[in-house]
N, C-alpha and C. Protein backbone atom coordinates (compact mmCIF):
# COMPACT_ATOMS: atom_id res chain seq x y z
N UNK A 1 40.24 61.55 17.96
CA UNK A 1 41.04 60.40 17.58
C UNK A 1 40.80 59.23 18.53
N UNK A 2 40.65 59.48 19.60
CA UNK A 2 40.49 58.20 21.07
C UNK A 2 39.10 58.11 20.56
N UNK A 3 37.82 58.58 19.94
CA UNK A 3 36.70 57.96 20.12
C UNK A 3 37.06 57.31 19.12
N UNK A 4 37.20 57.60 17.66
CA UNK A 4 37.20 57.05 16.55
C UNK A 4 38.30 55.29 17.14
N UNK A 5 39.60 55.26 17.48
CA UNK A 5 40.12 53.95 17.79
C UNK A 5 39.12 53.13 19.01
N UNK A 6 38.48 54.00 20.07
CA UNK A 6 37.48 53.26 20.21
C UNK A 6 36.50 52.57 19.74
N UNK A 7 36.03 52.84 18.89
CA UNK A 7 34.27 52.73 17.99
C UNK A 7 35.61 51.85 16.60
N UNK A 8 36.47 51.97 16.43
CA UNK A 8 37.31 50.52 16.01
C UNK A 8 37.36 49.67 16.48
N UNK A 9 38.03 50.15 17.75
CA UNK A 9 38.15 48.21 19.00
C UNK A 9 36.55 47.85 19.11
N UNK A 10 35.73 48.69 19.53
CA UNK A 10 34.32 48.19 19.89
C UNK A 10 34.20 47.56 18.56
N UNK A 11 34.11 47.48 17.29
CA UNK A 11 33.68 46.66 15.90
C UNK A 11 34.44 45.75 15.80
N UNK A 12 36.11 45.63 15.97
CA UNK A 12 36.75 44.57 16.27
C UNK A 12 36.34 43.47 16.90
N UNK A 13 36.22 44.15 18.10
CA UNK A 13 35.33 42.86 19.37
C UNK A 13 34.24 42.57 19.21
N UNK A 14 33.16 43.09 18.50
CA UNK A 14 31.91 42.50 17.85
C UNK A 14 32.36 41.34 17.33
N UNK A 15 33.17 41.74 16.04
CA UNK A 15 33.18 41.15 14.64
C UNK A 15 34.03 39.34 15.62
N UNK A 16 34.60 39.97 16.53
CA UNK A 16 35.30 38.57 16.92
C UNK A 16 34.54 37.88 17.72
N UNK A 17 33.51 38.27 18.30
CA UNK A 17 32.44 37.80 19.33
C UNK A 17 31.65 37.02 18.29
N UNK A 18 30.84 37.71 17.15
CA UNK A 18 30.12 37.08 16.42
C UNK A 18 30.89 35.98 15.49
N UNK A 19 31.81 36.22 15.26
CA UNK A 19 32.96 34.94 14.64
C UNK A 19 33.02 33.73 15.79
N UNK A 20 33.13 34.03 16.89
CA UNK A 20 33.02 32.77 17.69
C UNK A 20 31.28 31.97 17.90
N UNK A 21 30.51 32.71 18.12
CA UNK A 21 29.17 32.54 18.17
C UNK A 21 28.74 31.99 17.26
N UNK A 22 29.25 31.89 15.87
CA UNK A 22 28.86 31.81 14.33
C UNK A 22 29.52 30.80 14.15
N UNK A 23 30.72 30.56 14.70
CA UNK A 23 31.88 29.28 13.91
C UNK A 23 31.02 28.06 14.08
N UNK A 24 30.96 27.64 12.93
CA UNK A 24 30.41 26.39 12.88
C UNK A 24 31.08 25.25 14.04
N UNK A 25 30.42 24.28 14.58
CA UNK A 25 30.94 23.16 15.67
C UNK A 25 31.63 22.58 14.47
N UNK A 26 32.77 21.24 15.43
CA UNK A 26 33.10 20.31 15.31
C UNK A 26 32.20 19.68 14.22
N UNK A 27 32.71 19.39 12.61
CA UNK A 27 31.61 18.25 11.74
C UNK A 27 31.67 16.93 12.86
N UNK A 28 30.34 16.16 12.52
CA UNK A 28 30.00 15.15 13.22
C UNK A 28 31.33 14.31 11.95
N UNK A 29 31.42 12.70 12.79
CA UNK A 29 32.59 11.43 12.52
C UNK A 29 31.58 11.20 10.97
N UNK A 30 32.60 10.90 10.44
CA UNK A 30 31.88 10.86 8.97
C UNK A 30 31.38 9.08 8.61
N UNK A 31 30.00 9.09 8.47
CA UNK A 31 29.60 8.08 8.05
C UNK A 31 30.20 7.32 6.96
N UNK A 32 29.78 5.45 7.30
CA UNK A 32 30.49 4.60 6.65
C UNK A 32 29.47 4.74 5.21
N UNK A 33 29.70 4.24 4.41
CA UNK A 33 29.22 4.17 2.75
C UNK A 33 28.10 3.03 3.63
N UNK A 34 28.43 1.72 4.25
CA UNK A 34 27.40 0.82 4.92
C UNK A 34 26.45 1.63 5.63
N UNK A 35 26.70 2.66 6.27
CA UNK A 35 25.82 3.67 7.39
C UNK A 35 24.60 4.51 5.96
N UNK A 36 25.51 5.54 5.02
CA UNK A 36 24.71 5.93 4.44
C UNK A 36 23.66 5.11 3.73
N UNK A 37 23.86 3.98 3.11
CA UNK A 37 23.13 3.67 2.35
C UNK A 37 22.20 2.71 3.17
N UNK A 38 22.13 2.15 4.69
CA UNK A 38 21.63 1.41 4.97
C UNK A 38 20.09 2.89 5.13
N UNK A 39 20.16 4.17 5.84
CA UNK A 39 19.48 5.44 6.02
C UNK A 39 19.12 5.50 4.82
N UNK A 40 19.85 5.43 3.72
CA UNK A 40 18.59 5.88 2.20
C UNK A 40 17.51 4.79 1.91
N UNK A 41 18.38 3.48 2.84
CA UNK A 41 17.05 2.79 2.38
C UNK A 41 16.04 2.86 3.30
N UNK A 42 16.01 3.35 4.59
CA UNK A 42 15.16 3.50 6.14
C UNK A 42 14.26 4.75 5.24
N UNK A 43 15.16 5.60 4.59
CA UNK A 43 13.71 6.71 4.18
C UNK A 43 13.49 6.26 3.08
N UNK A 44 13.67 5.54 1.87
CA UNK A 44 12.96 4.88 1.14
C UNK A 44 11.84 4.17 1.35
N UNK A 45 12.29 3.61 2.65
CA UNK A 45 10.69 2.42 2.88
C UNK A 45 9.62 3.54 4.06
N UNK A 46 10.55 4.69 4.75
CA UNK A 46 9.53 5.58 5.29
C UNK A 46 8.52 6.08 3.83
N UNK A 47 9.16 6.91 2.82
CA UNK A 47 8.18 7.26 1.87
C UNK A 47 7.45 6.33 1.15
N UNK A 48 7.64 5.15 0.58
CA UNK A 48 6.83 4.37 0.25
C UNK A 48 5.64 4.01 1.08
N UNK A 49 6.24 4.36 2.44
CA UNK A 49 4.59 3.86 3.58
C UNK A 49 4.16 5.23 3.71
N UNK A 50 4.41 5.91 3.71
CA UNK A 50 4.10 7.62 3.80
C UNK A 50 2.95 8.05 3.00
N UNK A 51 3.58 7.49 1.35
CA UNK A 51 2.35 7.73 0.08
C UNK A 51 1.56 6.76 0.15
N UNK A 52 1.58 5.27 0.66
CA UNK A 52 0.74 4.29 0.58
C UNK A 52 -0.63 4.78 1.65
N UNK A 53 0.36 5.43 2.80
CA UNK A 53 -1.10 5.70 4.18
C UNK A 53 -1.84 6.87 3.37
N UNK A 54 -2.04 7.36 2.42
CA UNK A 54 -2.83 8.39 1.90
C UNK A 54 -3.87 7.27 1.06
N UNK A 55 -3.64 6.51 0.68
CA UNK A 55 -4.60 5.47 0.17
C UNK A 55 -5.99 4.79 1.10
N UNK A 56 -5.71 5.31 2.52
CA UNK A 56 -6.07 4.60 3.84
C UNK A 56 -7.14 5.44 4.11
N UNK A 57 -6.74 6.70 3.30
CA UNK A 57 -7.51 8.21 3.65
C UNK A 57 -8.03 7.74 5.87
N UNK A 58 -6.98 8.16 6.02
CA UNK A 58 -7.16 8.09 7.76
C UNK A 58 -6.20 9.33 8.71
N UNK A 59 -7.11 10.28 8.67
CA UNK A 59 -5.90 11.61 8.60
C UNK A 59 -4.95 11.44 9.98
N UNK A 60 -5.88 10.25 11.04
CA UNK A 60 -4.70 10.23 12.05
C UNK A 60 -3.67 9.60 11.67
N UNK A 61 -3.40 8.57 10.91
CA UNK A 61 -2.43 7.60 10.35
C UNK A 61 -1.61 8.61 9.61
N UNK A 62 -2.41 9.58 8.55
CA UNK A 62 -1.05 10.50 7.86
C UNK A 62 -0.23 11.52 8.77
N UNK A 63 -0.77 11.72 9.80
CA UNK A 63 -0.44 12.54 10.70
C UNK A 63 1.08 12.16 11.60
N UNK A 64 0.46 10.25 11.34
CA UNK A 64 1.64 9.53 12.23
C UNK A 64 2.97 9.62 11.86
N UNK A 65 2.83 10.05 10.54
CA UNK A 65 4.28 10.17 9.59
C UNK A 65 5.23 11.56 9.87
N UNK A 66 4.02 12.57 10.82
CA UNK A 66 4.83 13.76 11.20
C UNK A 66 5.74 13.96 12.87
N UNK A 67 6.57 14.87 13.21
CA UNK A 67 6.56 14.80 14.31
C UNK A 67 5.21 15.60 15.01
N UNK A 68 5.72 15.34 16.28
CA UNK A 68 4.67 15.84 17.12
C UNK A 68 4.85 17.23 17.12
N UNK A 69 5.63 18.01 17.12
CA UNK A 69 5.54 19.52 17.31
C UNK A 69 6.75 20.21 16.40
N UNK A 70 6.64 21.15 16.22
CA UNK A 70 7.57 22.37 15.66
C UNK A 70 7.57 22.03 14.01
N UNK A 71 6.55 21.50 13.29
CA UNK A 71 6.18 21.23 12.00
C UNK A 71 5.71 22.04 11.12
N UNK A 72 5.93 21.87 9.78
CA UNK A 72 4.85 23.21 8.65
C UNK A 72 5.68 22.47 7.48
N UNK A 73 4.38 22.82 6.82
CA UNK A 73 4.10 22.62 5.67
C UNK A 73 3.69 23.22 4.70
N UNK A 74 4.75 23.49 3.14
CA UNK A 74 4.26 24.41 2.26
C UNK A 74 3.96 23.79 1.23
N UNK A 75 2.59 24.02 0.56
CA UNK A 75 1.92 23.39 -0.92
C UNK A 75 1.85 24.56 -1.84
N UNK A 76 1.28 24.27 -3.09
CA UNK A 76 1.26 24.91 -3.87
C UNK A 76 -0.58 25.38 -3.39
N UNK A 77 -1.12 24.94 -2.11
CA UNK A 77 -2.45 25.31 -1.93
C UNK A 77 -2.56 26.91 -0.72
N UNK A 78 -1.41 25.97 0.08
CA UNK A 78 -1.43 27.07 1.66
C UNK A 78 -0.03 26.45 2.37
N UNK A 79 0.15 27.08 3.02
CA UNK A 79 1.05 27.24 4.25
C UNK A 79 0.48 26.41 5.40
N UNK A 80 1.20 25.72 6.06
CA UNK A 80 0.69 24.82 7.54
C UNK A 80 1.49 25.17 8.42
N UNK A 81 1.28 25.62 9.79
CA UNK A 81 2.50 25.41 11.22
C UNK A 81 1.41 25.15 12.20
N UNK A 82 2.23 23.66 12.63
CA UNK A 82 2.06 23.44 13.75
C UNK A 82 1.04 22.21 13.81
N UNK A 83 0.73 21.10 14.70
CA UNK A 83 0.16 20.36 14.30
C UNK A 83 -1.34 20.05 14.28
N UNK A 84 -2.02 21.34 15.05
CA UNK A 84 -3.47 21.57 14.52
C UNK A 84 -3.70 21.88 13.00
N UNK A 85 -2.87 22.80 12.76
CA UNK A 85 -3.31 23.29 10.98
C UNK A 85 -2.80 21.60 10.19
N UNK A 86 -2.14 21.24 10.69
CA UNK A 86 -1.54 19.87 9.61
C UNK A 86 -2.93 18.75 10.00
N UNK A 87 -3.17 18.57 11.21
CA UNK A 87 -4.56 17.52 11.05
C UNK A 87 -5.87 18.21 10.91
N UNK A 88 -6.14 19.16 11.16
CA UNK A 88 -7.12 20.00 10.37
C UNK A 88 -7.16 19.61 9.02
N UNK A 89 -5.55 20.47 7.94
CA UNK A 89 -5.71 19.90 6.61
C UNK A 89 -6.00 18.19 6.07
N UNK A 90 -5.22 17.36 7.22
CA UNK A 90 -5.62 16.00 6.34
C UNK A 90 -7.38 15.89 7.02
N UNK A 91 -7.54 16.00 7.71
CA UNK A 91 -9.11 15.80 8.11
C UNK A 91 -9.75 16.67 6.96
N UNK A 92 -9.67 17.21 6.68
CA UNK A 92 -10.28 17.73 5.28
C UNK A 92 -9.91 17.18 4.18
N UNK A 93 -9.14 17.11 3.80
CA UNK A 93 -8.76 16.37 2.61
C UNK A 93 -9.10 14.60 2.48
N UNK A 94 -9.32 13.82 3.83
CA UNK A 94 -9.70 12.46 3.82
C UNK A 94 -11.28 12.87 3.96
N UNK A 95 -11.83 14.30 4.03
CA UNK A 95 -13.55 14.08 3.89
C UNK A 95 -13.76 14.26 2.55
N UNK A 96 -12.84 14.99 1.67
CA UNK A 96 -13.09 15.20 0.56
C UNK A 96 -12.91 14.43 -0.57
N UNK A 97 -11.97 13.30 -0.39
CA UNK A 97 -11.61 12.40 -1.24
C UNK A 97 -12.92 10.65 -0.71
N UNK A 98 -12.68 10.54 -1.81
CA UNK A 98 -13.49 9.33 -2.21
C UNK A 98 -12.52 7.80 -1.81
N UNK A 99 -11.55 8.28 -3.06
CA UNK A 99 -10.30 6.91 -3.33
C UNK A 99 -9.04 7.85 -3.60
N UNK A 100 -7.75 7.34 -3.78
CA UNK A 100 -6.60 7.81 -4.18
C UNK A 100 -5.68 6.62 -4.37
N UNK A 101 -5.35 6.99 -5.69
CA UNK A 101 -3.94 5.75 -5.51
C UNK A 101 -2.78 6.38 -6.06
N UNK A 102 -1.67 6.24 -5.12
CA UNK A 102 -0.51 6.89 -6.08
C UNK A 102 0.86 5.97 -6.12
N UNK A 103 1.88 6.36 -6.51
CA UNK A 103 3.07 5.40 -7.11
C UNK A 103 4.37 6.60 -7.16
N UNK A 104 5.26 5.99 -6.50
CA UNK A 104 6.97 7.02 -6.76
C UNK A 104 6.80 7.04 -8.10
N UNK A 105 7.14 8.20 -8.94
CA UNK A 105 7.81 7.66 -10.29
C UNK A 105 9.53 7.30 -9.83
N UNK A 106 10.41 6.70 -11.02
CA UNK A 106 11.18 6.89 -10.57
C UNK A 106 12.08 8.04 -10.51
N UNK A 107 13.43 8.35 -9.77
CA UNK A 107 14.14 9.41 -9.53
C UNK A 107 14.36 9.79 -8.16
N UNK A 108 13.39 9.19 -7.48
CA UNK A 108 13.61 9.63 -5.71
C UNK A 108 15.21 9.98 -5.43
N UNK A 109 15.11 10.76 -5.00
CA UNK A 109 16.29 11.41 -4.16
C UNK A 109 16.19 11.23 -2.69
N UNK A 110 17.64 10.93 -2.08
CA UNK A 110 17.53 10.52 -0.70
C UNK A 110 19.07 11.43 -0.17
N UNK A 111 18.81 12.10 0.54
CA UNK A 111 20.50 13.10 0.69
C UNK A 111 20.52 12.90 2.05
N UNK A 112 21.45 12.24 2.97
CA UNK A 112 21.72 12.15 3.99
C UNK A 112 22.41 12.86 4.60
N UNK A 113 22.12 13.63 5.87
CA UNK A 113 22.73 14.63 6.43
C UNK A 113 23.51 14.59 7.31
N UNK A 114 23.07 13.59 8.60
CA UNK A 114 23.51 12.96 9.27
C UNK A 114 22.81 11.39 9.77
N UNK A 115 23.21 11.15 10.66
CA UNK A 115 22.77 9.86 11.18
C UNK A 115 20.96 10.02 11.60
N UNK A 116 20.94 10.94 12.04
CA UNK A 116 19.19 11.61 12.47
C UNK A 116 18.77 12.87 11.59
N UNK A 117 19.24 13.14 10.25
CA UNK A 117 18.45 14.07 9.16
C UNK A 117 18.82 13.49 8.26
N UNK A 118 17.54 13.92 6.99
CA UNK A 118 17.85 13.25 5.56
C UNK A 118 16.98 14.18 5.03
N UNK A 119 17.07 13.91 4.00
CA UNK A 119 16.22 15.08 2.84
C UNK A 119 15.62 13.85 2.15
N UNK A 120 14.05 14.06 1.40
CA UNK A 120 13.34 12.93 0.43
C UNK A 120 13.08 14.06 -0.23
N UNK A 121 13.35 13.64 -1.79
CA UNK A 121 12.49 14.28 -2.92
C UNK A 121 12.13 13.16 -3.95
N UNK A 122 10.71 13.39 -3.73
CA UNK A 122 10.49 12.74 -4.81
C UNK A 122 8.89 13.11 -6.09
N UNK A 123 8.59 12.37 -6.74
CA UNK A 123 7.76 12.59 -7.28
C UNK A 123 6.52 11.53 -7.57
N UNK A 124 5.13 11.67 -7.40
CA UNK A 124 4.22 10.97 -7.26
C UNK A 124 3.53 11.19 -8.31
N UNK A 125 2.91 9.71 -8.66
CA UNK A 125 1.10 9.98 -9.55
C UNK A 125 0.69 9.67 -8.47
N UNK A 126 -0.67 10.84 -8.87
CA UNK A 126 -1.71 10.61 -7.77
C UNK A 126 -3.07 10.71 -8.63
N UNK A 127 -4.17 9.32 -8.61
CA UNK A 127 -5.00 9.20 -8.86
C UNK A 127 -6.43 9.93 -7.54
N UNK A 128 -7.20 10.86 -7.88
CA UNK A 128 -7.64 11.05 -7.01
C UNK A 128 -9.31 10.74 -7.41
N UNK A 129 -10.09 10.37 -6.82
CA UNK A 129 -11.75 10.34 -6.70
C UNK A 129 -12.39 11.00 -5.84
N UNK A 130 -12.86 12.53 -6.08
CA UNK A 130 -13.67 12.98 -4.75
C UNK A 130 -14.83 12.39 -4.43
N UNK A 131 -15.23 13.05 -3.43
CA UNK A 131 -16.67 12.35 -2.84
C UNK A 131 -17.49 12.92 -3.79
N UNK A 132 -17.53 14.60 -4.35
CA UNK A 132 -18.58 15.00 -5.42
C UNK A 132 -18.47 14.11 -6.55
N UNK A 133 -17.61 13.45 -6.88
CA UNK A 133 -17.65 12.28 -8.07
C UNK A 133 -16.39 12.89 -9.26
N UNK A 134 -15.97 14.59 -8.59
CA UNK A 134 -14.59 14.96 -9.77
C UNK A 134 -13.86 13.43 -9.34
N UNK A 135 -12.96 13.71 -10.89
CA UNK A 135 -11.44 12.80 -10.55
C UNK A 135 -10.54 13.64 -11.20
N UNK A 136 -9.15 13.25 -10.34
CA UNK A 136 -7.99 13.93 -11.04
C UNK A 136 -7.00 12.91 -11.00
N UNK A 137 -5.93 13.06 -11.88
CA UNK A 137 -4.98 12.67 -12.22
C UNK A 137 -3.46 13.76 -11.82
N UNK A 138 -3.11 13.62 -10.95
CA UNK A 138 -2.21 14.75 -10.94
C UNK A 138 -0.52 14.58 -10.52
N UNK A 139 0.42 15.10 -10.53
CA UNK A 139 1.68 14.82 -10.69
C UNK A 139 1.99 15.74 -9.17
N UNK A 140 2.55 15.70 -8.34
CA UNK A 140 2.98 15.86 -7.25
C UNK A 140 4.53 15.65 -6.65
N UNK A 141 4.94 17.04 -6.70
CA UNK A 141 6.36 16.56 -5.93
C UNK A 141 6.68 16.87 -4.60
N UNK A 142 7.00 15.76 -4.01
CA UNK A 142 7.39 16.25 -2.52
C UNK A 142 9.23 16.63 -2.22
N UNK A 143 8.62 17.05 -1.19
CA UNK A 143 10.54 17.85 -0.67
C UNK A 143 10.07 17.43 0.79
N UNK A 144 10.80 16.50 1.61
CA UNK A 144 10.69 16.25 3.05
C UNK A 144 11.90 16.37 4.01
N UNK A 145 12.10 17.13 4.68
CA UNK A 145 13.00 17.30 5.91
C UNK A 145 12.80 16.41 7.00
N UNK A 146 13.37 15.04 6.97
CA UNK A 146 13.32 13.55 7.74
C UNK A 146 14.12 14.20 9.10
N UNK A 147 13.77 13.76 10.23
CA UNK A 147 14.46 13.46 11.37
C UNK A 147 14.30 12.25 12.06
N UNK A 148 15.49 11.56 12.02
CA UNK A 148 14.90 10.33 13.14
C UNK A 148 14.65 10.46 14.61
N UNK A 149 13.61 9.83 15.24
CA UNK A 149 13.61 10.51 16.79
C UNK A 149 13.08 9.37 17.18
N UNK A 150 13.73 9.22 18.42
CA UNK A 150 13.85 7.81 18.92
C UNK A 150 13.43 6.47 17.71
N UNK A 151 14.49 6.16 17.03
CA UNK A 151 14.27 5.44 16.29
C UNK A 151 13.95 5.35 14.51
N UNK A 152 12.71 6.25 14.59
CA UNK A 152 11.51 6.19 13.82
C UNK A 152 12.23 7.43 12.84
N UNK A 153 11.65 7.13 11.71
CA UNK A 153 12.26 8.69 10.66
C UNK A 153 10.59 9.27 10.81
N UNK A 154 10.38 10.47 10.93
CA UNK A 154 9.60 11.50 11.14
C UNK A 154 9.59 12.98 10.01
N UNK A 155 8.92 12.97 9.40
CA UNK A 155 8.96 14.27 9.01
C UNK A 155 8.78 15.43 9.56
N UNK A 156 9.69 16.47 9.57
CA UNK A 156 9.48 18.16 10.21
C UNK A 156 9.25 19.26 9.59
N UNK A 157 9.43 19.21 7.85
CA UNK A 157 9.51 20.05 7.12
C UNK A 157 9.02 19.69 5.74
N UNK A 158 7.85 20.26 5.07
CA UNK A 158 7.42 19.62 4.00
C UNK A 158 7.14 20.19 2.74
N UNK A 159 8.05 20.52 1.81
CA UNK A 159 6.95 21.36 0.27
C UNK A 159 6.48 20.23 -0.93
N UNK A 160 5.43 20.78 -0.89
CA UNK A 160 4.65 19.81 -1.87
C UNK A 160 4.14 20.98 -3.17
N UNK A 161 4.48 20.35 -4.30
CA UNK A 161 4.41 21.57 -5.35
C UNK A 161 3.51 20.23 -6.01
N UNK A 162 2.35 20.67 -7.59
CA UNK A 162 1.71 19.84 -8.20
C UNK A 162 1.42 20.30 -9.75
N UNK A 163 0.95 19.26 -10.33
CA UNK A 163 0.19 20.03 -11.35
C UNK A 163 -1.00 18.90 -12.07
N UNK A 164 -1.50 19.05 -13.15
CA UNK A 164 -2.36 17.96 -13.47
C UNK A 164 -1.36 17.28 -14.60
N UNK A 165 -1.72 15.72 -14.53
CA UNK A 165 -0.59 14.97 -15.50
C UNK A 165 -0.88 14.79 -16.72
């Protein structure tokens, strides 16, 4: 009987240890309607320059749009972590392309999290010209996990799903 109310209190005091460890903090002061919407428009004009620098085909410039470390990226091609595999992939992809032009459709989604996270979803045409002379036409949606860091909105987290249009 004393082990069994032991091996109780011992699960008790877990269960209350991990309840404190687990309790969510203090929510951050809740943004003004002026605060949110001035941030949907900061990652609005981040993604509009985001899809425009792929036009530039300059894989250090697309690169500039990421942070510097603890990054990955999932496509409907491969998996990326970390920021060798991410300029590896655009250095390949700016040898392989010719031209590209693409355009938001509309619908962009902008979900603000806090003052330094946001979520972008949106959806792209993407005209592409390889260097072998294929072209595609293809429909592209992105999902971006924004952080602002010192200043600047940065992407940390990326799925890109596609298909042909």
């Amino acid at each position: 009987m004393k082990a069994v109310a032991a091996v109780l209190a011992a699960l008790v005091a877990v269960g209350v240890l991990m309840y404190v460890y687990t309790a969510p903090a203090d929510a951050p002061a809740e943004m003004t309607e002026a605060e949110i919407a001035q941030i949907e428009a900061e990652v609005l004009e981040f993604a509009e320059a985001h899809l425009s620098a792929f036009g530039e085909l300059d894989a250090d410039l697309l690169m500039s749009f990421w942070l510097e470390d603890n990054i990955s990226s999932v496509s409907f091609v491969q998996r990326m972590a970390g920021t060798e595999e991410m300029s590896a992939f655009f250095d390949g992809l700016v040898a392989s392309w010719q031209q590209t032009n693409a355009e938001w459709q509309p619908g962009s989604i902008v979900d603000v999290i806090s003052p330094t996270m946001a979520l972008f979803q949106g959806t792209s045409r993407q005209e592409v010209a390889f260097s072998d002379g294929r072209e595609l036409v293809q429909r592209v949606h992105f999902t971006h996990f924004l952080r602002k860091v010192q200043g600047e909105w940065r992407i940390q987290r990326n799925h890109v799903s596609g298909g042909v249009w």
